[in-house]
N, C-alpha and C. Protein backbone atom coordinates (compact mmCIF):
# COMPACT_ATOMS: atom_id res chain seq x y z
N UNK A 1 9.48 30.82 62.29
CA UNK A 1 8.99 30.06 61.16
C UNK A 1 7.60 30.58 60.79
N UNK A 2 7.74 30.99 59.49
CA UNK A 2 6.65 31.48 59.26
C UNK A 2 4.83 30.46 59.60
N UNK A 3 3.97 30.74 59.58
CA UNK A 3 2.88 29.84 59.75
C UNK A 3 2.36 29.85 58.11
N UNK A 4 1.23 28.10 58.06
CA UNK A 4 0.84 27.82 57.45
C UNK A 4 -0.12 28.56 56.77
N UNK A 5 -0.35 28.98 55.69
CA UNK A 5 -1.95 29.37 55.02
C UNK A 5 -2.46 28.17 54.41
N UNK A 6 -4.14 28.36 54.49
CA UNK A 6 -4.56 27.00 53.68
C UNK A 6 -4.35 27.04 52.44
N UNK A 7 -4.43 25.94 51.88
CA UNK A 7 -4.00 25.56 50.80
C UNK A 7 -2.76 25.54 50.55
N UNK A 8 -1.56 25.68 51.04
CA UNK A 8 -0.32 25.07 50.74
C UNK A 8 -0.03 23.76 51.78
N UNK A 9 0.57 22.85 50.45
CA UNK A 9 0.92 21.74 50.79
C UNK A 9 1.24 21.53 52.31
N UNK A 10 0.98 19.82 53.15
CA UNK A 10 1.68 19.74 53.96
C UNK A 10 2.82 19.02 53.59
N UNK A 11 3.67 18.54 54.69
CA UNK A 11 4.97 17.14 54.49
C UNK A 11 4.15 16.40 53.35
N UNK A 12 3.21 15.36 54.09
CA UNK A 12 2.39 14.94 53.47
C UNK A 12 1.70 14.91 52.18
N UNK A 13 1.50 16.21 51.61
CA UNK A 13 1.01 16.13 50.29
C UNK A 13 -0.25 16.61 50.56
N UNK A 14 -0.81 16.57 51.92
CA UNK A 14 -2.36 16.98 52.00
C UNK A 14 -2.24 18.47 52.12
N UNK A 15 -3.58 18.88 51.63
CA UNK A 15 -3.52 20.60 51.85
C UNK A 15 -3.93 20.64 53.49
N UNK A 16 -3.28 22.14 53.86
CA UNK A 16 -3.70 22.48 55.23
C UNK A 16 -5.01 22.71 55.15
N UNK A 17 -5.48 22.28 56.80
CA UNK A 17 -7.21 22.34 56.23
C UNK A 17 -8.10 21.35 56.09
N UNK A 18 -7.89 20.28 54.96
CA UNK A 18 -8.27 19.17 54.75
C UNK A 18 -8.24 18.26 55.76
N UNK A 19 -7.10 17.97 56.74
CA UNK A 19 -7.53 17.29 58.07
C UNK A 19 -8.90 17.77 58.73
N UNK A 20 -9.07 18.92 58.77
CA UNK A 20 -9.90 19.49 59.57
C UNK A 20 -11.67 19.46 58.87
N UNK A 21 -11.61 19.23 57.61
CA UNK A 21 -13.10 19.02 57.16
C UNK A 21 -13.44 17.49 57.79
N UNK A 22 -15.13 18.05 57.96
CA UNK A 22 -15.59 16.70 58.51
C UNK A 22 -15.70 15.53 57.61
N UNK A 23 -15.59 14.23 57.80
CA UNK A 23 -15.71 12.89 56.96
C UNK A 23 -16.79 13.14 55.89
N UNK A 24 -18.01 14.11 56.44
CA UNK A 24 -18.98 14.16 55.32
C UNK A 24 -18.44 14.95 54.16
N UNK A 25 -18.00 15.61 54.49
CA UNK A 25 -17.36 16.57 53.22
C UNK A 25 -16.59 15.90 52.37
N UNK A 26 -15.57 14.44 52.52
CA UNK A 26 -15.00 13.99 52.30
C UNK A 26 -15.21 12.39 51.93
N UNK A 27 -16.16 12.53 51.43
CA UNK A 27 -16.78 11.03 51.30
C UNK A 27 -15.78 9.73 51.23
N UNK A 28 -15.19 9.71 50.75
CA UNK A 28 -14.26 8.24 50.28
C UNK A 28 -13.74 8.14 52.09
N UNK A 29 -13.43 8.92 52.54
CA UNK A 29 -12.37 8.93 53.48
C UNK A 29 -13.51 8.67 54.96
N UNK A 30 -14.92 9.78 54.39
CA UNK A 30 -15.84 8.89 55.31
C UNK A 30 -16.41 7.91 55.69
N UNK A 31 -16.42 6.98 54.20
CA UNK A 31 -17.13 5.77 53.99
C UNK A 31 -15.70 4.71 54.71
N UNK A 32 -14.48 5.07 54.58
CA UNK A 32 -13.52 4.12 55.15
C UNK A 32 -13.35 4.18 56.04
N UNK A 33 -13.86 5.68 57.25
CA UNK A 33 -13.82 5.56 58.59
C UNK A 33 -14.76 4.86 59.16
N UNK A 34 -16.14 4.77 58.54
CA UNK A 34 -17.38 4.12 58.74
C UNK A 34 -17.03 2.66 58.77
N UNK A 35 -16.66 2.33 57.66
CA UNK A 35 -16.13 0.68 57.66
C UNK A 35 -15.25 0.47 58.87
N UNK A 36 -14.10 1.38 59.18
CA UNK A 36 -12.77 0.87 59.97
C UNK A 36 -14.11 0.66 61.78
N UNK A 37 -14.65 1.47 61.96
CA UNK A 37 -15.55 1.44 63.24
C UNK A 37 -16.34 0.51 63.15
N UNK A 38 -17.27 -0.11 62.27
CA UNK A 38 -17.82 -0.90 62.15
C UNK A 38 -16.93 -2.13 61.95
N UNK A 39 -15.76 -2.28 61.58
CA UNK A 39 -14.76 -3.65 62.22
C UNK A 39 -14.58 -3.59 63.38
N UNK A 40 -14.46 -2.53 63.90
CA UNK A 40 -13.87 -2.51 65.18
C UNK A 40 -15.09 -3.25 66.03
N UNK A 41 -15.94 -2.95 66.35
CA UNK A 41 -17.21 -3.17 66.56
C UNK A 41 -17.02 -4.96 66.68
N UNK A 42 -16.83 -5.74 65.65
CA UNK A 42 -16.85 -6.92 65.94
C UNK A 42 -16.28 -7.29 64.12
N UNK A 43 -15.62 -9.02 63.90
CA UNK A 43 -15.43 -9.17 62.29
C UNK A 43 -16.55 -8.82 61.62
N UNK A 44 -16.38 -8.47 60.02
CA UNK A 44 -17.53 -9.29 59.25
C UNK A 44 -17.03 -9.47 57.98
N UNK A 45 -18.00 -9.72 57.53
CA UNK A 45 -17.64 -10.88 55.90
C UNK A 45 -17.53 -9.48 55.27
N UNK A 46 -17.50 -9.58 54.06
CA UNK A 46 -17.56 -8.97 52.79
C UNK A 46 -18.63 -8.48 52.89
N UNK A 47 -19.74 -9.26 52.47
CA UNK A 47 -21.26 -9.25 52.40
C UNK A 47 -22.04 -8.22 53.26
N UNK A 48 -21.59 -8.67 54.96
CA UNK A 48 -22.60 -7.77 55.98
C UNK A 48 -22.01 -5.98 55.89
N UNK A 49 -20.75 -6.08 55.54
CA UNK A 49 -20.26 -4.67 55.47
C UNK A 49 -20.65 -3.67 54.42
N UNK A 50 -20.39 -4.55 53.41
CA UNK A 50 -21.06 -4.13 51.66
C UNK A 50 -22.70 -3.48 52.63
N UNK A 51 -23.48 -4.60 53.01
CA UNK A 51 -24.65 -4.05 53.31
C UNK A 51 -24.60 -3.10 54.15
N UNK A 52 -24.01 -3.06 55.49
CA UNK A 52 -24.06 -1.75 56.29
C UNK A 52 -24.00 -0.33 55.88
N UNK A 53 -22.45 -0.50 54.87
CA UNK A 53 -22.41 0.78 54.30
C UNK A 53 -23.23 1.31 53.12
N UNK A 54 -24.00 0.34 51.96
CA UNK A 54 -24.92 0.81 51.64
C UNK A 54 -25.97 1.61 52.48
N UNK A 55 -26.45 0.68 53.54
CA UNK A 55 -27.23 1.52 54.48
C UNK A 55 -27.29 2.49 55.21
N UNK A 56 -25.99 2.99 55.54
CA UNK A 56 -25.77 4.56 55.39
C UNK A 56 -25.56 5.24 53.98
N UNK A 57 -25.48 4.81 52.97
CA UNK A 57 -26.07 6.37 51.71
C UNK A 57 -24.91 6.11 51.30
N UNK A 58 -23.82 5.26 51.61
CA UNK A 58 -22.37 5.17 51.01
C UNK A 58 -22.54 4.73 49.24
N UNK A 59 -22.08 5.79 48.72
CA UNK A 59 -22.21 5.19 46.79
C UNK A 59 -21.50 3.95 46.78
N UNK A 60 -22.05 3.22 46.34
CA UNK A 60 -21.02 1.88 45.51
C UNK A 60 -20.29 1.89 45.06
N UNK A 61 -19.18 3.03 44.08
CA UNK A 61 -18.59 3.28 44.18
C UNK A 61 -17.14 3.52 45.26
N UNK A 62 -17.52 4.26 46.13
CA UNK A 62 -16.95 4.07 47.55
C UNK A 62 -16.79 2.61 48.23
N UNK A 63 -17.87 2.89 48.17
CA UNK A 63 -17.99 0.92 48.55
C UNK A 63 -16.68 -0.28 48.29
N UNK A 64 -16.92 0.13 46.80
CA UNK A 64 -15.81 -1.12 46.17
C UNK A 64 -14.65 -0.54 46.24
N UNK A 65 -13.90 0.70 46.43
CA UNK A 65 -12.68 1.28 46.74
C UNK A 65 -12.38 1.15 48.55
N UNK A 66 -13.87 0.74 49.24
CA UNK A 66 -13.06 0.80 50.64
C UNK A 66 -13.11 -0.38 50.75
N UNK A 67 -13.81 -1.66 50.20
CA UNK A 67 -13.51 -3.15 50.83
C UNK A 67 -12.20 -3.22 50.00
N UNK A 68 -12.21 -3.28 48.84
CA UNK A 68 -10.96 -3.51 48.25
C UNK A 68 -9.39 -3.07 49.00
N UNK A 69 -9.62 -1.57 49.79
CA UNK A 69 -8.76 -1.49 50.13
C UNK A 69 -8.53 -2.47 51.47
N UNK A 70 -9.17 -2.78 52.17
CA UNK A 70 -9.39 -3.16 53.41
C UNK A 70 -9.11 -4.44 53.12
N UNK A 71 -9.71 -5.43 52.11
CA UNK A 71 -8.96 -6.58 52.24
C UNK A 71 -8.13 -6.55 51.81
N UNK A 72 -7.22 -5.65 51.05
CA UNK A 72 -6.00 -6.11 50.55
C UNK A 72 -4.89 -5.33 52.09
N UNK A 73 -5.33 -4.84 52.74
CA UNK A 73 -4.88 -4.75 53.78
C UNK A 73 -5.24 -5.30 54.70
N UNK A 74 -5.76 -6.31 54.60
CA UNK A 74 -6.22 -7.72 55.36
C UNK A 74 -7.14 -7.24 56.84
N UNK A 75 -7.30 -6.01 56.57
CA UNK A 75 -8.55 -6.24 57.94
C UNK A 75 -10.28 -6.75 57.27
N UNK A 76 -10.32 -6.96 55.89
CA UNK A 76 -11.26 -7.73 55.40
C UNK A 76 -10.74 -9.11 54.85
N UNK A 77 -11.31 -10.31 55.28
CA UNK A 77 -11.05 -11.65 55.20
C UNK A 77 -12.14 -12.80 54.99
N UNK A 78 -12.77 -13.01 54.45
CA UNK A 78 -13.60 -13.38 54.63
C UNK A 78 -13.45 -15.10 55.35
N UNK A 79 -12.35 -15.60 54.64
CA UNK A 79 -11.97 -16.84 55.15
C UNK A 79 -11.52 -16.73 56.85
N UNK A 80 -10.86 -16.04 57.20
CA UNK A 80 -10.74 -15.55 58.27
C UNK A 80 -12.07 -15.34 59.43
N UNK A 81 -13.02 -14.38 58.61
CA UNK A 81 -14.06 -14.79 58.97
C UNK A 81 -14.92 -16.20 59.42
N UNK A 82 -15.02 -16.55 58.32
CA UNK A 82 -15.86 -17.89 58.58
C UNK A 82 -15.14 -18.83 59.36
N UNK A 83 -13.63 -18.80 59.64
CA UNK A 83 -13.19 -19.74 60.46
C UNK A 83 -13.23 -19.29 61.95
N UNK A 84 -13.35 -17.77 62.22
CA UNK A 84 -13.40 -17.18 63.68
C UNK A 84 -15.37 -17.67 64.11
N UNK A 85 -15.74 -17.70 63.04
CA UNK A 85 -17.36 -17.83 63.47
C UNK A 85 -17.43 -19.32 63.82
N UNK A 86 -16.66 -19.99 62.92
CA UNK A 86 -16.93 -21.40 62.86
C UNK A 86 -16.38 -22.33 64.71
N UNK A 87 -15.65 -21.41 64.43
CA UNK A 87 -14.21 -21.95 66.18
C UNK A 87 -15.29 -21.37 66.94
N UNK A 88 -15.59 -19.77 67.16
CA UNK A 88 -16.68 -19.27 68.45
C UNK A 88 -18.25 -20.30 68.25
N UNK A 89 -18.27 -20.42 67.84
CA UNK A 89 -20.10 -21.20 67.31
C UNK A 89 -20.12 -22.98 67.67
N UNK A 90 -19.19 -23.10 67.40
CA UNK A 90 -19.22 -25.13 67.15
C UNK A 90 -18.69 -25.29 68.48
N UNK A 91 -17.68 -25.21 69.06
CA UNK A 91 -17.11 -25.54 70.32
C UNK A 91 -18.03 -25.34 71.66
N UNK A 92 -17.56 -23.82 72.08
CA UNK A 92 -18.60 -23.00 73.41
C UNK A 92 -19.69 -22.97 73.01
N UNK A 93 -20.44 -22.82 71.60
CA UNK A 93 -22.16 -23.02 72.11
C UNK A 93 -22.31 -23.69 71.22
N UNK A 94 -21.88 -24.98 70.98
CA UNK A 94 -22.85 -26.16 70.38
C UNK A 94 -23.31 -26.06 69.36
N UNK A 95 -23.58 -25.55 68.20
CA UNK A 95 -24.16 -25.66 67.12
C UNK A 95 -23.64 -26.77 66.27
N UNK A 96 -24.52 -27.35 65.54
CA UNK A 96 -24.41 -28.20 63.97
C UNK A 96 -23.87 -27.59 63.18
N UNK A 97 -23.40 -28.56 62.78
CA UNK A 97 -22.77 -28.30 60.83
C UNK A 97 -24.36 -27.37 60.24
N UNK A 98 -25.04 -28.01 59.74
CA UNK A 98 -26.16 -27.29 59.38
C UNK A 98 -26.22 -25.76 59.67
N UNK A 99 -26.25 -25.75 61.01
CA UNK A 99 -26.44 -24.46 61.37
C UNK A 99 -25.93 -23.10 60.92
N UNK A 100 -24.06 -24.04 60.86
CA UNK A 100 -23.10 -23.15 60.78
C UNK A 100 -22.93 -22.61 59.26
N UNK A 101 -23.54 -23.57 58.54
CA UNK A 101 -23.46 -23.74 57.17
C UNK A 101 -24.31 -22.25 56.48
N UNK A 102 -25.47 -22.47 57.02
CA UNK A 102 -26.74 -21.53 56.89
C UNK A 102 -26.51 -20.02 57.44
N UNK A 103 -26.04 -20.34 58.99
CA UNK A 103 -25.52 -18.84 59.00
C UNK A 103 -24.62 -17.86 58.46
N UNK A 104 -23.74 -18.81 58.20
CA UNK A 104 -22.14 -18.21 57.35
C UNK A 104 -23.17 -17.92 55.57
N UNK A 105 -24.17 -18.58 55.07
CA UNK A 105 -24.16 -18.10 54.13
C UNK A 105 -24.97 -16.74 53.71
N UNK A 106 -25.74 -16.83 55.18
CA UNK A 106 -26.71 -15.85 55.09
C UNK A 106 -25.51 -14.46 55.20
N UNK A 107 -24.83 -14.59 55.78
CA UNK A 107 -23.89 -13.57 56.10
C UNK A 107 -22.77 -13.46 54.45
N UNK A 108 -23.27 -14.32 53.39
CA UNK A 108 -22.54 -13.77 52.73
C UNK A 108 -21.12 -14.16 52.17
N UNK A 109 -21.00 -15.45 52.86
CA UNK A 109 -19.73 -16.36 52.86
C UNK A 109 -19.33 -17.40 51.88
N UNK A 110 -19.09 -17.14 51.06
CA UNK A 110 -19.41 -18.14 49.80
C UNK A 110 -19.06 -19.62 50.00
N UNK A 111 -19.80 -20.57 49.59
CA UNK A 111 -19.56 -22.19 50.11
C UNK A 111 -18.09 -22.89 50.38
N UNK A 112 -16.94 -22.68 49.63
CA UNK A 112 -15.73 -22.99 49.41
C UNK A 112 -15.24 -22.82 50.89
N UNK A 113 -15.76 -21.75 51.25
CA UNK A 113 -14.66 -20.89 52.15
C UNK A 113 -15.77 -21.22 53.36
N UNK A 114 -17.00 -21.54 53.72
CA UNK A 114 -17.45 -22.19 54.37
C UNK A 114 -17.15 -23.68 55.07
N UNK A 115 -17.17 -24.66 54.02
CA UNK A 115 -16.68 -26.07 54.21
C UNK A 115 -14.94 -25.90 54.48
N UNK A 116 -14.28 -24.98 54.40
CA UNK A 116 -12.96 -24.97 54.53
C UNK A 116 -12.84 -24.27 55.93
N UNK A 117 -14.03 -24.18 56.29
CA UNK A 117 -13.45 -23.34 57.92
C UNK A 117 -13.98 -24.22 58.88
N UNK A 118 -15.11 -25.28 58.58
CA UNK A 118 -15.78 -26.27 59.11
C UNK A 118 -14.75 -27.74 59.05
N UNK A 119 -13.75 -27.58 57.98
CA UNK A 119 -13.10 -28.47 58.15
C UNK A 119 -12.02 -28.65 58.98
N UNK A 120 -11.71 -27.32 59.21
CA UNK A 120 -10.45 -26.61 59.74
C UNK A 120 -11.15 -26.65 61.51
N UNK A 121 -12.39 -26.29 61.94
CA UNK A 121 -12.94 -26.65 63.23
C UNK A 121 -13.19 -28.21 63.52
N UNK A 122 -13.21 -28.70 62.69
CA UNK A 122 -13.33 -29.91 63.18
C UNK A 122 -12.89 -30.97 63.37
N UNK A 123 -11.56 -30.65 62.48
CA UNK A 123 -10.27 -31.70 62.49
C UNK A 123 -10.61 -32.40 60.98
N UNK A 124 -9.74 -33.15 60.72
CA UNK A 124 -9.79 -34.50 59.83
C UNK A 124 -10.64 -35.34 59.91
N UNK A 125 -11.58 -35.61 61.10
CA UNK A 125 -12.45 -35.98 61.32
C UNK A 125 -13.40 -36.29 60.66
N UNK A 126 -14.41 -37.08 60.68
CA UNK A 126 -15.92 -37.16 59.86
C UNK A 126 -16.71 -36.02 60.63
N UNK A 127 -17.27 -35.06 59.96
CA UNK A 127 -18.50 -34.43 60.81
C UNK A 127 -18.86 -34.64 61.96
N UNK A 128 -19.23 -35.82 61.22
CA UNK A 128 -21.16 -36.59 62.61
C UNK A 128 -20.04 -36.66 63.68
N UNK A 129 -18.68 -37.11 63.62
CA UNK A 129 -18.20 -38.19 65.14
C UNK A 129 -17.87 -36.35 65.97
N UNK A 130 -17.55 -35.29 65.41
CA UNK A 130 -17.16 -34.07 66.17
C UNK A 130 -18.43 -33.35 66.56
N UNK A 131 -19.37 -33.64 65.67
CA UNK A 131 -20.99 -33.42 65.53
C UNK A 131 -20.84 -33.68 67.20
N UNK A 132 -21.35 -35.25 66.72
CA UNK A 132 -21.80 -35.95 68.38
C UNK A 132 -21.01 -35.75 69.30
N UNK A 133 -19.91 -35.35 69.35
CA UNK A 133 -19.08 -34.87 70.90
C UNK A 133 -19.91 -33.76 71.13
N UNK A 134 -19.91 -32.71 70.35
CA UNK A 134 -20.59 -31.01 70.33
C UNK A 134 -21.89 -31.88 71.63
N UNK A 135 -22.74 -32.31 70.64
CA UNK A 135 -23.90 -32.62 70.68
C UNK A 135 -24.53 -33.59 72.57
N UNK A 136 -23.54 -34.08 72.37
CA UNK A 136 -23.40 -34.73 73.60
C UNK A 136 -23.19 -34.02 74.79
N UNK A 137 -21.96 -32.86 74.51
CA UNK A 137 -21.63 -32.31 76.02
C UNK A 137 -22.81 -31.25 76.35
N UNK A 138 -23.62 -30.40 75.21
CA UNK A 138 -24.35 -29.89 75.06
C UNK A 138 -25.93 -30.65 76.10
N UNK A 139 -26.14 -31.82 75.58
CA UNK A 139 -27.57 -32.30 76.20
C UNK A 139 -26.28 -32.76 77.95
N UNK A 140 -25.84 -33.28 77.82
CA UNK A 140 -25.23 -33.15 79.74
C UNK A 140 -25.57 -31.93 80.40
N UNK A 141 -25.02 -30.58 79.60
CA UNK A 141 -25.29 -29.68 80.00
C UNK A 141 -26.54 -29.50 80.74
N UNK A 142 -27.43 -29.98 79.86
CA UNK A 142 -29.02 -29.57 79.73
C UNK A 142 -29.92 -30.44 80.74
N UNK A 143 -29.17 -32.04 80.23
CA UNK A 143 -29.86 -32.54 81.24
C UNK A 143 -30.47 -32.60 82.28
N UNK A 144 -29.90 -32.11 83.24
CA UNK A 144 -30.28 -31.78 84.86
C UNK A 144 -31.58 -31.15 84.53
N UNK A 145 -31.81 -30.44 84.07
CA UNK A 145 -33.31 -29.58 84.51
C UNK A 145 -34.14 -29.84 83.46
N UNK A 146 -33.88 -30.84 82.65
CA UNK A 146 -35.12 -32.12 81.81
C UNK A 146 -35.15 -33.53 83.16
N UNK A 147 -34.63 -33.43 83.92
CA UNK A 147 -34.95 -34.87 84.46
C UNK A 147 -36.14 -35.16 85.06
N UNK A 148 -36.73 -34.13 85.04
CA UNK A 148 -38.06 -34.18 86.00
C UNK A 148 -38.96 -34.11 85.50
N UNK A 149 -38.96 -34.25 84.14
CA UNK A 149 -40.11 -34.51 82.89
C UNK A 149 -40.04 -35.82 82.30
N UNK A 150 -41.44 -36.11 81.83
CA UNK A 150 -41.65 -37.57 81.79
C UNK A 150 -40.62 -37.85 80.61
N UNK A 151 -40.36 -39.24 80.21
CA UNK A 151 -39.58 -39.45 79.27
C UNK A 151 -39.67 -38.90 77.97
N UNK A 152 -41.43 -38.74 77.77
CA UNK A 152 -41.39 -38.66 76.03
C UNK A 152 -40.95 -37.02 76.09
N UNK A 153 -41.62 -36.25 76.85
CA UNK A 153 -41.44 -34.58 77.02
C UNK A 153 -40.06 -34.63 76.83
N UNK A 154 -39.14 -34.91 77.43
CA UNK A 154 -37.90 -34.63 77.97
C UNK A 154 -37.12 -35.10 76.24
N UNK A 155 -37.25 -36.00 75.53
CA UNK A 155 -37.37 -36.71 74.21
C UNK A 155 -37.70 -35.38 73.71
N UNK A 156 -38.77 -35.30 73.22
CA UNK A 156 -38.85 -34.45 72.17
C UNK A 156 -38.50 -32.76 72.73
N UNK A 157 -38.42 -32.46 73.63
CA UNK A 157 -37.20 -31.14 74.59
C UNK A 157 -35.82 -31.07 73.86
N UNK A 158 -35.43 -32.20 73.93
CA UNK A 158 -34.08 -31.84 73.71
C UNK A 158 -33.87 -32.38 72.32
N UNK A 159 -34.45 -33.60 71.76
CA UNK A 159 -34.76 -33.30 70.50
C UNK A 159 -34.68 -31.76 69.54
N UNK A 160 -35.60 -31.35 70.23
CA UNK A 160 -35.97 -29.67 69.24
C UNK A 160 -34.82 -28.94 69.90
N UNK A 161 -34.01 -28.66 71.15
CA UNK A 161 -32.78 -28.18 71.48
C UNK A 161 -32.03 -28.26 70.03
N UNK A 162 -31.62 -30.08 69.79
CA UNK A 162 -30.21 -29.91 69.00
C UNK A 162 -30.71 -29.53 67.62
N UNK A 163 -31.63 -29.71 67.46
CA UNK A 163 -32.42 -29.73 65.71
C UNK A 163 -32.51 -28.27 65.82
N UNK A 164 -32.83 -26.87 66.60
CA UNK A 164 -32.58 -25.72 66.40
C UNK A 164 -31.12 -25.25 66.12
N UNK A 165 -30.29 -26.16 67.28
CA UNK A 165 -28.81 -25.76 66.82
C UNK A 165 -28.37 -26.23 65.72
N UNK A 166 -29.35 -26.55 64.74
CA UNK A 166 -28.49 -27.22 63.63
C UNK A 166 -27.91 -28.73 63.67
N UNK A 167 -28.47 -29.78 64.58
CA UNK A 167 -27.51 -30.70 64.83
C UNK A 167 -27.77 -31.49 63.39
N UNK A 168 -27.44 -32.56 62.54
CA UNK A 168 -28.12 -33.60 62.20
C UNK A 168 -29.50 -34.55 62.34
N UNK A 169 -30.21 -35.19 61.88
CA UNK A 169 -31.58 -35.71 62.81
C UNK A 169 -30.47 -37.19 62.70
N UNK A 170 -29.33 -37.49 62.26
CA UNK A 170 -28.92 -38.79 62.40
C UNK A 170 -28.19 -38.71 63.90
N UNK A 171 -27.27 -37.65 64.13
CA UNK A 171 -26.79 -37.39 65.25
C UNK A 171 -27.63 -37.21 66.20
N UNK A 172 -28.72 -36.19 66.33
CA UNK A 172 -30.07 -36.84 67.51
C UNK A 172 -30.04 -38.14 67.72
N UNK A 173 -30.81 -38.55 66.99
CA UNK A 173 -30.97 -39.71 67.02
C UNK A 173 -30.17 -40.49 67.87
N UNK A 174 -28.71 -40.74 67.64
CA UNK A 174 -27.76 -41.23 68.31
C UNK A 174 -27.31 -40.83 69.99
N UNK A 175 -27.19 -39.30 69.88
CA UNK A 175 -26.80 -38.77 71.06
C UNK A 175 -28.43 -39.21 71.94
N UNK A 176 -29.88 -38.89 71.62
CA UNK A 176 -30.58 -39.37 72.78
C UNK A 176 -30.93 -40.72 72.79
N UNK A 177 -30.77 -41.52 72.05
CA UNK A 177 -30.07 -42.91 72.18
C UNK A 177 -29.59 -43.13 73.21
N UNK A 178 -28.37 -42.58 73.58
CA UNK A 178 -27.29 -42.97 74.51
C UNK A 178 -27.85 -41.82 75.42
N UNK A 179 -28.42 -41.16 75.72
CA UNK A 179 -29.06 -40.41 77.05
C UNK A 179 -29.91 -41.07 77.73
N UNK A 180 -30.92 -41.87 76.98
CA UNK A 180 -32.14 -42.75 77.55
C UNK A 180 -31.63 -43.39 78.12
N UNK A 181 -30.46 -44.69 77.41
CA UNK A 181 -29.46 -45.35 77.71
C UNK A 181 -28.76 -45.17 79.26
N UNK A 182 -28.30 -43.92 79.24
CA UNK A 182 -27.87 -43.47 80.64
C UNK A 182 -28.86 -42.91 81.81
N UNK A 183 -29.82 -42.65 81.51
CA UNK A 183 -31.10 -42.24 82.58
C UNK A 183 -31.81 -43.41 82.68
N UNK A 184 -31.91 -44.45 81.89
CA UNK A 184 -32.61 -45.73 82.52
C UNK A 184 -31.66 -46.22 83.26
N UNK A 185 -30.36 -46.58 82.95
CA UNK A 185 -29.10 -46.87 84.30
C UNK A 185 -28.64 -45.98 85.38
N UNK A 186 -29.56 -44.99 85.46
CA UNK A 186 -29.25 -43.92 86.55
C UNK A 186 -30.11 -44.03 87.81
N UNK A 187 -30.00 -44.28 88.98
CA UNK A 187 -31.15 -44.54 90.10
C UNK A 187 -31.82 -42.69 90.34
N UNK A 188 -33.11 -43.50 90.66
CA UNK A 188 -33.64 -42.49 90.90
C UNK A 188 -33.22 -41.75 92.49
N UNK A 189 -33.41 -39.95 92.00
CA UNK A 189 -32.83 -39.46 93.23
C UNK A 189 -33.53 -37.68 93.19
């Protein structure tokens, strides 16, 4: 069988050869390998990717031909997104509605699709009552190594804890309510 010369067709349609140039030579095809590694890497929205690949020199052009392709081949999602951030973030490390709200937008997540992934983490529920579970198992956690600080310290400690995670100041309020509540009925030890 005779061998290939470049430039005639493969099966494929690609010229021989063209596999073999580097991604830079080949921009469109570099800017979509850049994106596919940078998913791999971890999700992201629309937004943080748009920005990454600007930040390597990728034309905008490119840009809008590789998200486009990518979400319509669903490894870009943004709803998807905000509900994987919303499930890892609210459950295992405690954060507020607030929090979650602010980060998802900084990242680019447009509001709709925010409150729809917060609703979707939290059940049917009212907020505050999934709020204050978060919020609650969170200061147990913590408790133990505030007990040995006077009351007001230990108060405004974990105070600024849930108010960084985004909690509510109505849900504070409530959850160290019911902590004082339980450390004044607790013997000393």
């Amino acid at each position: 069988m005779p061998a290939r010369t470049s430039g005639t067709p493969a099966s494929d349609g690609v010229p021989a050869g063209a596999r073999e140039r580097p991604a830079r030579e080949r921009p469109l095809e570099g800017a979509r390998e850049t994106a596919l590694r940078l998913l791999a890497v971890r999700s992201r929205s629309t937004f943080e990717l748009t920005l990454q690949l600007r930040r390597r020199g990728v034309p905008d052009a490119h840009i809008r031909t590789v998200v486009a392709d990518l979400t319509s081949r669903g490894y870009l999602d943004d709803r998807a997104f905000a509900s994987g951030w919303v499930a890892a973030r609210a459950g295992t490390r405690a954060y507020g509605v607030a929090r979650l709200r602010r980060e998802l937008h900084e990242k680019g997540v447009a509001m709709p699709l925010i409150e729809q992934a917060i609703r979707e983490a939290y059940g049917e529920e009212d907020y505050s009552v999934t709020e204050e579970r978060y919020a609650r198992a969170l200061i147990e956690r913590r408790l133990p190594a505030y007990r040995h600080l006077p009351a007001g310290v230990r108060t405004r400690r974990l105070a600024g804890l849930l108010d960084r995670r985004g909690f509510s100041s109505a849900t504070i309020a409530r959850v160290l309510g019911a902590a004082h509540r339980t450390a004044a009925d607790a013997p000393d030890g």
